[in-house]
C-alpha atoms as a PDB file:
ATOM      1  CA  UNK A   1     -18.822  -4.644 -60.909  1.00  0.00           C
ATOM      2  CA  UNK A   2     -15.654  -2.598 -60.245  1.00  0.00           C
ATOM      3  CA  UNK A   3     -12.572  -4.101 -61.541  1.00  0.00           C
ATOM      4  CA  UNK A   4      -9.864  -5.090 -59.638  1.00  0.00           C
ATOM      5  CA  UNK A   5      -7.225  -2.851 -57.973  1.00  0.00           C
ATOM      6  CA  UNK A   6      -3.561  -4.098 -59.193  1.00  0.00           C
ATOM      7  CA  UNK A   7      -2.497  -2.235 -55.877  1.00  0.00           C
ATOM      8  CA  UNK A   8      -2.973  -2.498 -52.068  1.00  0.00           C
ATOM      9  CA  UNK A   9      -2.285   0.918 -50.748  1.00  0.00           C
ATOM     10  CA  UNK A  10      -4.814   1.591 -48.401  1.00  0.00           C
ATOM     11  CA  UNK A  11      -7.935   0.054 -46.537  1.00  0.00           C
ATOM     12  CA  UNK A  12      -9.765   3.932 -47.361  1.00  0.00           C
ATOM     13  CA  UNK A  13     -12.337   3.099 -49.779  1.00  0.00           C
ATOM     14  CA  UNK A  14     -12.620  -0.620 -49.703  1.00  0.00           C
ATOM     15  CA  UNK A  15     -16.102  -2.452 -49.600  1.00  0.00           C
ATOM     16  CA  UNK A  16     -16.913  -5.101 -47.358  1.00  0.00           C
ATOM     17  CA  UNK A  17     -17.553  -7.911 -49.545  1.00  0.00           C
ATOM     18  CA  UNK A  18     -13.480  -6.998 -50.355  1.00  0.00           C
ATOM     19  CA  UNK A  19     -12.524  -7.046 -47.144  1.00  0.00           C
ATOM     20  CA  UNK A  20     -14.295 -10.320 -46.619  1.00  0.00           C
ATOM     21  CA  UNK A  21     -12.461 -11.909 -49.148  1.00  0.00           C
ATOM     22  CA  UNK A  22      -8.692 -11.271 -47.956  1.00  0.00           C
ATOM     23  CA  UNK A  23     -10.056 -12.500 -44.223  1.00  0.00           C
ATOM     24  CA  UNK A  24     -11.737 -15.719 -45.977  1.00  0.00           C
ATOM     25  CA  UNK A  25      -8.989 -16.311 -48.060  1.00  0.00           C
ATOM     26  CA  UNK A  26      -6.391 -15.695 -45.227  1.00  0.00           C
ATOM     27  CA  UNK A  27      -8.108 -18.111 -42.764  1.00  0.00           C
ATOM     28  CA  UNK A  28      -7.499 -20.691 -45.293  1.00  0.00           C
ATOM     29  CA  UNK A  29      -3.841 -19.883 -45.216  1.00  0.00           C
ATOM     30  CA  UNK A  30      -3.674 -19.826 -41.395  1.00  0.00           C
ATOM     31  CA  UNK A  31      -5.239 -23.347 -41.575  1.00  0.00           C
ATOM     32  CA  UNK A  32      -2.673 -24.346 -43.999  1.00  0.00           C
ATOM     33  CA  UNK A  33      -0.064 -22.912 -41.883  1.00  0.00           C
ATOM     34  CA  UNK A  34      -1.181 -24.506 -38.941  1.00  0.00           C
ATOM     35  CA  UNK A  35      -1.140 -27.665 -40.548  1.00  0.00           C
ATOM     36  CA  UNK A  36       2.471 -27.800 -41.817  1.00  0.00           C
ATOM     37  CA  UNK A  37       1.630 -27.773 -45.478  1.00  0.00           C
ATOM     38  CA  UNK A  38       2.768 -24.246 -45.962  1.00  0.00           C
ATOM     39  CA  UNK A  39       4.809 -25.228 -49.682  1.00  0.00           C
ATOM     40  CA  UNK A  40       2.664 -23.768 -52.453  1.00  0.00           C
ATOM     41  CA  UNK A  41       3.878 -23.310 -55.881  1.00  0.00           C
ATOM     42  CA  UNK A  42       1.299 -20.588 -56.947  1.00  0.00           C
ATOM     43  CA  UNK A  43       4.109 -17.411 -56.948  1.00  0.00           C
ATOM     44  CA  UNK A  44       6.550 -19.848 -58.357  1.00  0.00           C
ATOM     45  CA  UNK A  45       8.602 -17.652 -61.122  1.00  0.00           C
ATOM     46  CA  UNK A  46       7.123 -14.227 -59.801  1.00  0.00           C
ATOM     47  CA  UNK A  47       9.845 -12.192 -57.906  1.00  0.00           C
ATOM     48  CA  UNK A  48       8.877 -10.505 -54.515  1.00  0.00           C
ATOM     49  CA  UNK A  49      11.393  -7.028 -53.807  1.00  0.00           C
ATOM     50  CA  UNK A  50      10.753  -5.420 -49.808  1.00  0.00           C
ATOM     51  CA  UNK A  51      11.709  -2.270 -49.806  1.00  0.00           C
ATOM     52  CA  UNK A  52      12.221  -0.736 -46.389  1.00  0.00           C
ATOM     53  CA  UNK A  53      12.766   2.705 -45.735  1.00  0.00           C
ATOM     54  CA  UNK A  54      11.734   2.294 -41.954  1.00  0.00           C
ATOM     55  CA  UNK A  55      13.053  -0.463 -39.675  1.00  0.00           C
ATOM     56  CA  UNK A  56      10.463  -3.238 -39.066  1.00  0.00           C
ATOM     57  CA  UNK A  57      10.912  -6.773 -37.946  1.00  0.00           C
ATOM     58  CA  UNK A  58       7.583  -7.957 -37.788  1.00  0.00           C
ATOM     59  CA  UNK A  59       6.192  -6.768 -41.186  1.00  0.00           C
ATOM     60  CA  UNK A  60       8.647  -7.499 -43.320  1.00  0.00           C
ATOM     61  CA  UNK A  61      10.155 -11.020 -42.106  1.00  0.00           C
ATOM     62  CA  UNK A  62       5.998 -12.184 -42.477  1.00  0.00           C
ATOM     63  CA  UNK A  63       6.150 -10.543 -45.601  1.00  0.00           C
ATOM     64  CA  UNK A  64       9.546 -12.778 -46.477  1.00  0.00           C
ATOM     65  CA  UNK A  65       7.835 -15.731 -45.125  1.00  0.00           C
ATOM     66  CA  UNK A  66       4.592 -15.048 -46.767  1.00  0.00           C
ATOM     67  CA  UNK A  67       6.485 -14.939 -50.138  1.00  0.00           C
ATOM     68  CA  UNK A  68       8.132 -17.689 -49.649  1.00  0.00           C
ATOM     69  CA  UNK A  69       5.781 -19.987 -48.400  1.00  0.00           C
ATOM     70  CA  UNK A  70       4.200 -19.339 -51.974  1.00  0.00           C
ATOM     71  CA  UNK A  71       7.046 -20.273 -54.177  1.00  0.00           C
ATOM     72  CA  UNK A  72       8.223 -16.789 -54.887  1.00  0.00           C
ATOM     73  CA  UNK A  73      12.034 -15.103 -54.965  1.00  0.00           C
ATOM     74  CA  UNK A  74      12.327 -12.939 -52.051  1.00  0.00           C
ATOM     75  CA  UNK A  75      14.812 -10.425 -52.396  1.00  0.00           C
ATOM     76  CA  UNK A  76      15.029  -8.122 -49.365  1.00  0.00           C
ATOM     77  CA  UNK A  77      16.882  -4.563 -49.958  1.00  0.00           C
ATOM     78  CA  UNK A  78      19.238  -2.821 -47.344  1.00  0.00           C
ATOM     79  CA  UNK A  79      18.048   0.812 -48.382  1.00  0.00           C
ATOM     80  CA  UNK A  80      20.698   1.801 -45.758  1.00  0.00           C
ATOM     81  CA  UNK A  81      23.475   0.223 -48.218  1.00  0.00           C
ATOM     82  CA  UNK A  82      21.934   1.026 -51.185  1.00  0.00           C
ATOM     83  CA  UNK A  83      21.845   3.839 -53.636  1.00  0.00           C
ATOM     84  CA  UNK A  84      19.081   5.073 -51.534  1.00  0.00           C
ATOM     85  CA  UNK A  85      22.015   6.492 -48.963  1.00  0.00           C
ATOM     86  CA  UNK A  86      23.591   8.257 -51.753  1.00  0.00           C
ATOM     87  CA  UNK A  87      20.966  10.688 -52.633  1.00  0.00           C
ATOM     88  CA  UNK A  88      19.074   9.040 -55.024  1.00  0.00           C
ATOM     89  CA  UNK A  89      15.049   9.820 -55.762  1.00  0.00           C
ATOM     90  CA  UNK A  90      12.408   7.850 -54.677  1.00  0.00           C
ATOM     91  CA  UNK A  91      11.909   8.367 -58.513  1.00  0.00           C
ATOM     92  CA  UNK A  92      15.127   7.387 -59.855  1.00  0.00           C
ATOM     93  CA  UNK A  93      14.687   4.313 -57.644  1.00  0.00           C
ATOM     94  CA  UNK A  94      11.725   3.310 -59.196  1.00  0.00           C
ATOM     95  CA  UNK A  95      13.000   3.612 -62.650  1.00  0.00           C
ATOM     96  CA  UNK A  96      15.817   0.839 -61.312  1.00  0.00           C
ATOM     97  CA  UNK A  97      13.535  -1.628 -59.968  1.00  0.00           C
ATOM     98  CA  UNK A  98      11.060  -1.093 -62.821  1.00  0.00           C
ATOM     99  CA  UNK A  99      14.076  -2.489 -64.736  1.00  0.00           C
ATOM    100  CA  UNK A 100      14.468  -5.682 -62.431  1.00  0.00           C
ATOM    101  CA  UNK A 101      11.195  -6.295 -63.970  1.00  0.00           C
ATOM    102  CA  UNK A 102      10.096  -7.577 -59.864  1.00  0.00           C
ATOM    103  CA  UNK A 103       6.316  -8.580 -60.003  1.00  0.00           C
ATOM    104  CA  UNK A 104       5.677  -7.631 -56.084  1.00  0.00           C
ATOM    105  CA  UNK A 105       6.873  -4.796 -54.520  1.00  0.00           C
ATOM    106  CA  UNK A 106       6.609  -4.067 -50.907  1.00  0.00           C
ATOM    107  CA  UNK A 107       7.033  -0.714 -49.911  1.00  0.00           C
ATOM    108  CA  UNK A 108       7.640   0.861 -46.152  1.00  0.00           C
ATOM    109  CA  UNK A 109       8.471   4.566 -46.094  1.00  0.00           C
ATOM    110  CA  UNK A 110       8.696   7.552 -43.799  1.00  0.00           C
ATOM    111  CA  UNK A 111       6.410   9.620 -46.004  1.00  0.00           C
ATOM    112  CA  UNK A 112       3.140   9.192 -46.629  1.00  0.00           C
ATOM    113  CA  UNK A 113       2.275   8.730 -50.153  1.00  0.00           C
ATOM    114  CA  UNK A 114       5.031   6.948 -50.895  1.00  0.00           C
ATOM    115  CA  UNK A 115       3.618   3.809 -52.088  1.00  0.00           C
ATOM    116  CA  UNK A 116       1.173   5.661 -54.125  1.00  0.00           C
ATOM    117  CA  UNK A 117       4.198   7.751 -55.809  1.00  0.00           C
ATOM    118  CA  UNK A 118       5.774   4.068 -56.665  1.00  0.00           C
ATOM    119  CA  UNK A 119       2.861   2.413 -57.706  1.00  0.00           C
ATOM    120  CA  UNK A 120       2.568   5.289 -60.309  1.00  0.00           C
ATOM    121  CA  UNK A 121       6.164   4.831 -61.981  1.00  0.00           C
ATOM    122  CA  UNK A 122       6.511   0.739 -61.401  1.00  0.00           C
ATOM    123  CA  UNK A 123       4.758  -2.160 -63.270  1.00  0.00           C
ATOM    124  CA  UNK A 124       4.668  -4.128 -60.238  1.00  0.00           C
ATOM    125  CA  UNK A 125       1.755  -4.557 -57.572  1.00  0.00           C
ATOM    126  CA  UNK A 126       2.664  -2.297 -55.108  1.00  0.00           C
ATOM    127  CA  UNK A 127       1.610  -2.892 -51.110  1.00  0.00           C
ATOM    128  CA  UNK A 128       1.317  -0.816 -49.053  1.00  0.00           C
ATOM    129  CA  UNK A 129       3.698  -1.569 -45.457  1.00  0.00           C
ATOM    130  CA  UNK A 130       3.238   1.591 -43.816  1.00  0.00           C
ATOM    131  CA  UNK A 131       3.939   5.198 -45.223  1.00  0.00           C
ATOM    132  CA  UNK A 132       4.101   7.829 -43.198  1.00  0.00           C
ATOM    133  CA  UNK A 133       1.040   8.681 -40.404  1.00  0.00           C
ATOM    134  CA  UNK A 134      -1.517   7.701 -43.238  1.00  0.00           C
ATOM    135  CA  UNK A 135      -1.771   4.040 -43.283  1.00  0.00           C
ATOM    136  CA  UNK A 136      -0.894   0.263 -42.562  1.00  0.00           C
ATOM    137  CA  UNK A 137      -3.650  -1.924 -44.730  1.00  0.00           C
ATOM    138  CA  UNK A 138      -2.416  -5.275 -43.696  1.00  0.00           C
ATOM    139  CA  UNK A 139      -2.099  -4.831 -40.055  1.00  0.00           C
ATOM    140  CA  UNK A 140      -5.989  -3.672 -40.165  1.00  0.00           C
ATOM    141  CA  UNK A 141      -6.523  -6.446 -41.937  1.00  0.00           C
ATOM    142  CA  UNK A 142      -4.383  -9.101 -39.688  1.00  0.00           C
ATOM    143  CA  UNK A 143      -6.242  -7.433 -36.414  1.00  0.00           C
ATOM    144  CA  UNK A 144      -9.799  -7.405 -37.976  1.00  0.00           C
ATOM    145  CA  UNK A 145      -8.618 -11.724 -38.895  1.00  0.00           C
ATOM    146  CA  UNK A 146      -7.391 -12.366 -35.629  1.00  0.00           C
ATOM    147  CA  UNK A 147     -10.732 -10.388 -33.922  1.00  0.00           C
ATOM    148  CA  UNK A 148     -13.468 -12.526 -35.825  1.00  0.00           C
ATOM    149  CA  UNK A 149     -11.885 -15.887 -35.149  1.00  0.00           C
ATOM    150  CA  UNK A 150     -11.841 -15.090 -31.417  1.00  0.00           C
ATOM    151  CA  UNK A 151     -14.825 -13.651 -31.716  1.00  0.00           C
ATOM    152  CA  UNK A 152     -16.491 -14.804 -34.372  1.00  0.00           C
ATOM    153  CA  UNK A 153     -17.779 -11.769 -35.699  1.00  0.00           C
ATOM    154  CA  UNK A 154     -16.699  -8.367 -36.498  1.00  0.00           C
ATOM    155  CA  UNK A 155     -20.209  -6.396 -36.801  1.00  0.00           C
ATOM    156  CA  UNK A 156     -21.634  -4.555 -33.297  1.00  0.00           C
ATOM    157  CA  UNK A 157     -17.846  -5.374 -31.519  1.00  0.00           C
ATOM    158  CA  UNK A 158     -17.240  -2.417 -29.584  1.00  0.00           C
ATOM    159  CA  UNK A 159     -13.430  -1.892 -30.027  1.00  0.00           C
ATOM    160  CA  UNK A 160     -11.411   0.640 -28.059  1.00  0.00           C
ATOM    161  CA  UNK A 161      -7.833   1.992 -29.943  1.00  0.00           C
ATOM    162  CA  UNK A 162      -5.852   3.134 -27.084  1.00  0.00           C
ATOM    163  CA  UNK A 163      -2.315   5.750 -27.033  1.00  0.00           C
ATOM    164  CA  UNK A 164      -0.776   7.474 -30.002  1.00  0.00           C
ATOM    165  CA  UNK A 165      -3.537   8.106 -32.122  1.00  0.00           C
ATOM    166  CA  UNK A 166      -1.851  10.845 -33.873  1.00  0.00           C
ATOM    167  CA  UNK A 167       1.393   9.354 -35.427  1.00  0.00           C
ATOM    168  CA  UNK A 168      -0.495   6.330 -35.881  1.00  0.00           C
ATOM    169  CA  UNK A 169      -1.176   4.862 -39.228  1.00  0.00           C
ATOM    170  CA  UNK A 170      -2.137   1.481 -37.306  1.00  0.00           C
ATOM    171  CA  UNK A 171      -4.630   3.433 -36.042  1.00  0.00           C
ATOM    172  CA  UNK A 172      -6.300   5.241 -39.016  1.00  0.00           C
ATOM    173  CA  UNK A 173      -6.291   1.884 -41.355  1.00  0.00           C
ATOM    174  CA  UNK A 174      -8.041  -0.350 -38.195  1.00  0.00           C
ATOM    175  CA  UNK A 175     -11.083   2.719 -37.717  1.00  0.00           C
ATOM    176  CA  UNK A 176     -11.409   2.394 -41.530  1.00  0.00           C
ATOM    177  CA  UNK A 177     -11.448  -1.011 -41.777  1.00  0.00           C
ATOM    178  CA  UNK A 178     -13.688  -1.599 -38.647  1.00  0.00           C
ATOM    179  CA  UNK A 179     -16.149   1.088 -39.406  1.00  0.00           C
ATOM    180  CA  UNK A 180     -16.590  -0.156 -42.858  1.00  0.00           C
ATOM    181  CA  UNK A 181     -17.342  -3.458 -40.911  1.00  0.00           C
ATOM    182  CA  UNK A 182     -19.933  -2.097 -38.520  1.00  0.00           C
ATOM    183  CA  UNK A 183     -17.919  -1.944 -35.505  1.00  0.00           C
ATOM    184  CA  UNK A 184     -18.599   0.790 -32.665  1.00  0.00           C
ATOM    185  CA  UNK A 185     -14.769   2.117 -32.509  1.00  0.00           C
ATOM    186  CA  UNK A 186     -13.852   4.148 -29.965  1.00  0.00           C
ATOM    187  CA  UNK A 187     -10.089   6.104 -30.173  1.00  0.00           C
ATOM    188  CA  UNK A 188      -8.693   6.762 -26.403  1.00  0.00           C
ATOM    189  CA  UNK A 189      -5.753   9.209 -25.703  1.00  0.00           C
ATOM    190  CA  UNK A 190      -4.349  12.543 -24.260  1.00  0.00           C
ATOM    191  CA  UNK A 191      -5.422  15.649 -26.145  1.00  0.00           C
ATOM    192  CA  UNK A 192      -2.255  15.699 -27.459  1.00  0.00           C
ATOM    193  CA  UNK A 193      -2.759  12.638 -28.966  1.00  0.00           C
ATOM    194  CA  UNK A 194      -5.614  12.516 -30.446  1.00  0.00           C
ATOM    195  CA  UNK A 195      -6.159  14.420 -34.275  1.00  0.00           C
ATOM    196  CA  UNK A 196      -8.560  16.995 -35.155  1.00  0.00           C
ATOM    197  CA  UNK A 197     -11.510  15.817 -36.439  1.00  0.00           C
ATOM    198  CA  UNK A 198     -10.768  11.701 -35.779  1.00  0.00           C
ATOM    199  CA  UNK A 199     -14.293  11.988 -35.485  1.00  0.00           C
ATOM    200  CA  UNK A 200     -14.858  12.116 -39.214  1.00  0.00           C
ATOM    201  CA  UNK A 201     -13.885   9.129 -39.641  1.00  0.00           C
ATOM    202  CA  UNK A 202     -16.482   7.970 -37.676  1.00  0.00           C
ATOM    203  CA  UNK A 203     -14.290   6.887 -33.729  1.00  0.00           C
ATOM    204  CA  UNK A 204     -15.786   8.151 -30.856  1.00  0.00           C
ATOM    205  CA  UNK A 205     -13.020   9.630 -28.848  1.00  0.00           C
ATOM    206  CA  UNK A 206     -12.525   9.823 -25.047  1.00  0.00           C
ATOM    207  CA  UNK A 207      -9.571  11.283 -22.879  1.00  0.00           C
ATOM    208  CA  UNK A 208     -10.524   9.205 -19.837  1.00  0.00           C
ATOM    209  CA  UNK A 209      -9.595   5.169 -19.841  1.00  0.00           C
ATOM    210  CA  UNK A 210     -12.895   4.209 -17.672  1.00  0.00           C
ATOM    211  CA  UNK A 211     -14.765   6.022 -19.638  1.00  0.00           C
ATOM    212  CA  UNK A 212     -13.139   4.995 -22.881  1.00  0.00           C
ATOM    213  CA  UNK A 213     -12.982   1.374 -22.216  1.00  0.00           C
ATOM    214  CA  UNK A 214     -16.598   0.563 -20.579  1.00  0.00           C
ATOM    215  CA  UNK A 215     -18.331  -1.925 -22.388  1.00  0.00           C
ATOM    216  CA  UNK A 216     -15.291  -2.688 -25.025  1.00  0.00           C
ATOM    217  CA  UNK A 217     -14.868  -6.218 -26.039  1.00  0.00           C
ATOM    218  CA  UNK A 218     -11.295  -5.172 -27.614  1.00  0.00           C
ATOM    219  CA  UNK A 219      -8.951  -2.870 -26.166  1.00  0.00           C
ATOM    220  CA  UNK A 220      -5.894  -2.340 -28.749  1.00  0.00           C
ATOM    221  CA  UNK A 221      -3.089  -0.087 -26.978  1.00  0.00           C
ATOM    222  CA  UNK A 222      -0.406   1.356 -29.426  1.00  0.00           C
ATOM    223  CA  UNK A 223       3.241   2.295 -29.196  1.00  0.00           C
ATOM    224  CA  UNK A 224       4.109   5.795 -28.118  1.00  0.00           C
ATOM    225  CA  UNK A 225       5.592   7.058 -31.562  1.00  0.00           C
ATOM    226  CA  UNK A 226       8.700   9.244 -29.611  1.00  0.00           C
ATOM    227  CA  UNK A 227      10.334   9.350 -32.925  1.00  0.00           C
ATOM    228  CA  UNK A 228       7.646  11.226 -34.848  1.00  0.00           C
ATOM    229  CA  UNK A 229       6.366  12.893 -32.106  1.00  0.00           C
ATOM    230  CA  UNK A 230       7.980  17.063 -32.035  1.00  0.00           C
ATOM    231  CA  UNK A 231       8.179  17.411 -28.508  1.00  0.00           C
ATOM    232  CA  UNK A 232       6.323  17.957 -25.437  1.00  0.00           C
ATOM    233  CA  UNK A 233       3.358  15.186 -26.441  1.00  0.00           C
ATOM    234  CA  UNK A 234       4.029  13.223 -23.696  1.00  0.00           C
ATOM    235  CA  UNK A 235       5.250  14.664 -20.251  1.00  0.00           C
ATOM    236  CA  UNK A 236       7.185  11.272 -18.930  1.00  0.00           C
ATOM    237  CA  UNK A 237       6.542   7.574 -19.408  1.00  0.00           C
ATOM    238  CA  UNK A 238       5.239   7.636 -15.772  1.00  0.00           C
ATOM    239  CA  UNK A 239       2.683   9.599 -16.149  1.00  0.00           C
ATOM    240  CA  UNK A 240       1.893   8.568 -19.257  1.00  0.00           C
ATOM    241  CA  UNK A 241       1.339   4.712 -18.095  1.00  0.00           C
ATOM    242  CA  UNK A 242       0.025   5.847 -15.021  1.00  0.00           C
ATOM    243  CA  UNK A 243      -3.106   7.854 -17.127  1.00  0.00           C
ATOM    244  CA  UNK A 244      -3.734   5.521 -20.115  1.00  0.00           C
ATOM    245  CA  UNK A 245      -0.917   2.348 -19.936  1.00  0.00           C
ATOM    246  CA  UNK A 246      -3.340  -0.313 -20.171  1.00  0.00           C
ATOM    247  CA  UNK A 247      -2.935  -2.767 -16.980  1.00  0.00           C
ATOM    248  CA  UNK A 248      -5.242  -5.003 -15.314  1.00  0.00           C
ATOM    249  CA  UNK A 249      -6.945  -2.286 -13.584  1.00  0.00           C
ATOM    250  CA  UNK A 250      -8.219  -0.396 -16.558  1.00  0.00           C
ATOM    251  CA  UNK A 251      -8.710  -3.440 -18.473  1.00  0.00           C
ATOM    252  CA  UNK A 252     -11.289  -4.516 -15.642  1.00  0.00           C
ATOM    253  CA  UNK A 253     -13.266  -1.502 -17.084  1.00  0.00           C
ATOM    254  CA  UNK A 254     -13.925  -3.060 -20.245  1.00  0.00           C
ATOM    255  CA  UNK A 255     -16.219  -6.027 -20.520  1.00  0.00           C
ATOM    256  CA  UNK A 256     -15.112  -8.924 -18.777  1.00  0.00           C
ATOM    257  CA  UNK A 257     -14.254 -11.255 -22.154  1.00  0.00           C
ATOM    258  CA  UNK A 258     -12.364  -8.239 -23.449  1.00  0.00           C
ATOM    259  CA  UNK A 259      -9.425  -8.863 -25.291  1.00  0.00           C
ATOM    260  CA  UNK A 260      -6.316  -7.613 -25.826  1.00  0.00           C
ATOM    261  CA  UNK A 261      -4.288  -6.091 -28.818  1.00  0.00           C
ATOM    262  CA  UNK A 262      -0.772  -4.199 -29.982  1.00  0.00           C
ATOM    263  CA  UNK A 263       0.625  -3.882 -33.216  1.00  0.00           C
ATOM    264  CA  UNK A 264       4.139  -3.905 -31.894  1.00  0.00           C
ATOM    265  CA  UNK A 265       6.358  -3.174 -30.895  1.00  0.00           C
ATOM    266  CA  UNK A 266       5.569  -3.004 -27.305  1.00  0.00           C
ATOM    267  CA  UNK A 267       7.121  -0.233 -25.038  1.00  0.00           C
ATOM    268  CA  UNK A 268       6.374  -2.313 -21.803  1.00  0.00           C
ATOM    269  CA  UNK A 269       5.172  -0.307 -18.771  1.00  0.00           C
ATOM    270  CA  UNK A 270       4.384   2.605 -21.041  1.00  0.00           C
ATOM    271  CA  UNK A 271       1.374   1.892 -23.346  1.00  0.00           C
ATOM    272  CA  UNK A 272       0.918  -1.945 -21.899  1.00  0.00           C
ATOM    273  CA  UNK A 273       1.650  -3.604 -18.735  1.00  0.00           C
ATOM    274  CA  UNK A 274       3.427  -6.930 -19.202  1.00  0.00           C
ATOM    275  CA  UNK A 275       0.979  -8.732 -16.940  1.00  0.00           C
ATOM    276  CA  UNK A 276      -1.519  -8.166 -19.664  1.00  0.00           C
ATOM    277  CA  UNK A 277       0.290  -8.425 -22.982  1.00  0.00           C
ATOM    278  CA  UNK A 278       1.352 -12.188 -21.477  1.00  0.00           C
ATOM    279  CA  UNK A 279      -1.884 -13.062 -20.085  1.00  0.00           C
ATOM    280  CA  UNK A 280      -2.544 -16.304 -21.998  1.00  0.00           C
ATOM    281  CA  UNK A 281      -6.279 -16.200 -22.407  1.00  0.00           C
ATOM    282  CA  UNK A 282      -7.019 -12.352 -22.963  1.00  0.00           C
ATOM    283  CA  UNK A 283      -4.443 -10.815 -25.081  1.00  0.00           C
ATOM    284  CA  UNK A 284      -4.102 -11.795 -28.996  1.00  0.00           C
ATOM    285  CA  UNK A 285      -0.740 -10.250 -29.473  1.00  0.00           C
ATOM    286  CA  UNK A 286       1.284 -13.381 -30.548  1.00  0.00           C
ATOM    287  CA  UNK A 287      -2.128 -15.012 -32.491  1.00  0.00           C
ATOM    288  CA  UNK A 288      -1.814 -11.210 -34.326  1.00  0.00           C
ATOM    289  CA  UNK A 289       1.962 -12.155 -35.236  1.00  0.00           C
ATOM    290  CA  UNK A 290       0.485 -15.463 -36.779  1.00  0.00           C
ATOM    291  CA  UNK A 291      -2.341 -13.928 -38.424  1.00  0.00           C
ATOM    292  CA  UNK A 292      -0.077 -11.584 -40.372  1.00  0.00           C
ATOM    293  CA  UNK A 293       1.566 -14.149 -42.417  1.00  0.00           C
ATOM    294  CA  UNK A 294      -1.786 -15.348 -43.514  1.00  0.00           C
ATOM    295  CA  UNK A 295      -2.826 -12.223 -44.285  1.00  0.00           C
ATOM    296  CA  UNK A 296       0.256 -11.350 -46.626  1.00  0.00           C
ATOM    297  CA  UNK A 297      -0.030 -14.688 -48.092  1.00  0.00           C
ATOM    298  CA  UNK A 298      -3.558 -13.869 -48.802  1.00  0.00           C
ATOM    299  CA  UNK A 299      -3.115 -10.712 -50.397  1.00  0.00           C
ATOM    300  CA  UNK A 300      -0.156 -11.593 -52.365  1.00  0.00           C
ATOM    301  CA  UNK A 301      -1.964 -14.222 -54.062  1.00  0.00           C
ATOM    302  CA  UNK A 302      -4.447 -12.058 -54.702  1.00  0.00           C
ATOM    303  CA  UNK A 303      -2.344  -9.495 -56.738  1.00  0.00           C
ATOM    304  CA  UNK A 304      -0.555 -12.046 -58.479  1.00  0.00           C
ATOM    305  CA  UNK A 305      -3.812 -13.207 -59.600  1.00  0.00           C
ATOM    306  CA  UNK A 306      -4.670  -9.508 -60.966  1.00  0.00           C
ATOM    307  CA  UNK A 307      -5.839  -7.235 -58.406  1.00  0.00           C
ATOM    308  CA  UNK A 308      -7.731  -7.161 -54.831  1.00  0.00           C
END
């Protein structure tokens, strides 16, 4: 049996029966959660640093919450006001929280590798929040939590990623993670938007919606990434809604049950209609907001306890 990885950096490489247990462990949290009792004592002592090179409200407040709803000290740091600002190395900053002798360190950056550069130079677990256009682990595993318990199953789901496939790291860590799990995944975008050889990592990919989304029982649309894109991507948010913005008449292509996702955030009446993102009994956006503390909580305990 392999032994544990100290790090969560990416869903690439990770076996089912691992995957399984974050998504066990974190319905147990989202249980707890739901019941009230969300005061556990297991970080209690352990020291919990987010370190945000990108802007993010969702991801790191759950991650704040997560940690704290375990016991731990959160400490959340302003890279904007930091030494970060001033020039320093991603190196030189590891040295300094390597000092602070943190335990957890949560890492968002603009580059991908990032995380994997820290994880190299800090004795802390590192997670992975996003780097770059290569990953986001825990939102593919907060979707793939929030699909089986509407579902109640993850293998044969046919599940279509819609948009920005390109700049999206959402995107590459959910065809990983649902592959791996025996899902049919299907990526659905402008040419522009789609990478060479997607295919590879085994997503079908279509350029029409009806085409895209027949048969789907989950249609996850994704922001239009403006501020990686270079230029000339997208021709105007018009057009771009009116070819592949998912509203209730291209949703009606997909099977009937077929529910809704987005990572956030939304860019309504470009990638998503609000008709459809508010529709109270197909889309799972808020239950995927929910499901992400769980998630965090779940794989924070995990590292404290020595590895995933």
């Amino acid at each position: 049996m392999n032994a544990p990885n100290r790090h969560l950096l990416g869903i690439e490489g990770m076996a089912p029966p691992t995957i399984l247990e974050i998504l066990d462990l974190a319905e147990s949290y989202a249980l707890l959660n739901r019941s009230g009792k969300t005061r556990r004592d297991l970080l209690r002592g352990r020291t919990l640093i987010n370190l945000f090179f990108e802007d993010s409200t969702r991801t790191r407040t759950s991650f704040e919450l997560a940690g704290k709803r375990l016991g731990a000290d959160v400490i959340n740091m302003a890279v904007s006001q930091s030494s970060v600002s001033k020039g320093e190395t991603l190196v030189d900053t590891a040295t300094t929280l390597n000092a602070m002798n943190c335990d957890l360190l949560v890492v968002r950056h603009n580059r991908s590798g990032a995380p994997a550069l820290l994880a190299q130079k800090v004795d802390a677990a590192v997670i992975n929040a996003g780097d770059g256009t290569h990953e986001h682990p825990t939102q593919a595993l907060l979707d793939a939590l929030t699909i089986r318990r509407r579902k109640g199953r993850l293998e044969g789901l046919v599940v279509a990623i819609c948009g920005d496939i390109a700049h999206s790291r959402v995107a590459r860590s959910n065809i990983l993670l649902l592959t791996t799990m025996n899902c049919r995944v299907r990526v659905v975008g402008p040419p522009t938007l789609i990478p060479t050889a997607i295919e590879n990592f085994g997503a079908e990919v279509f350029h029409d919606m009806r085409a895209g989304l027949a048969g789907a029982d989950i249609v996850m649309a994704l922001r239009v990434q403006k501020e990686r894109m270079s230029g000339g991507s997208v021709p105007s948010a018009r057009e771009y809604f009116a070819f592949y913005g998912l509203d209730a008449a291209k949703l009606a292509y997909a099977k009937p049950d077929a529910l809704v996702m987005h990572p956030g955030p939304m860019n309504r009446g470009v990638e998503i209609d609000s008709a459809v993102a508010d529709d109270p009994t197909r889309s799972l956006i808020r239950e995927q907001v929910e499901m992400g503390v769980a998630v965090r909580m779940a794989v924070l305990d995990l590292l404290a306890r020595g590895g995933i």
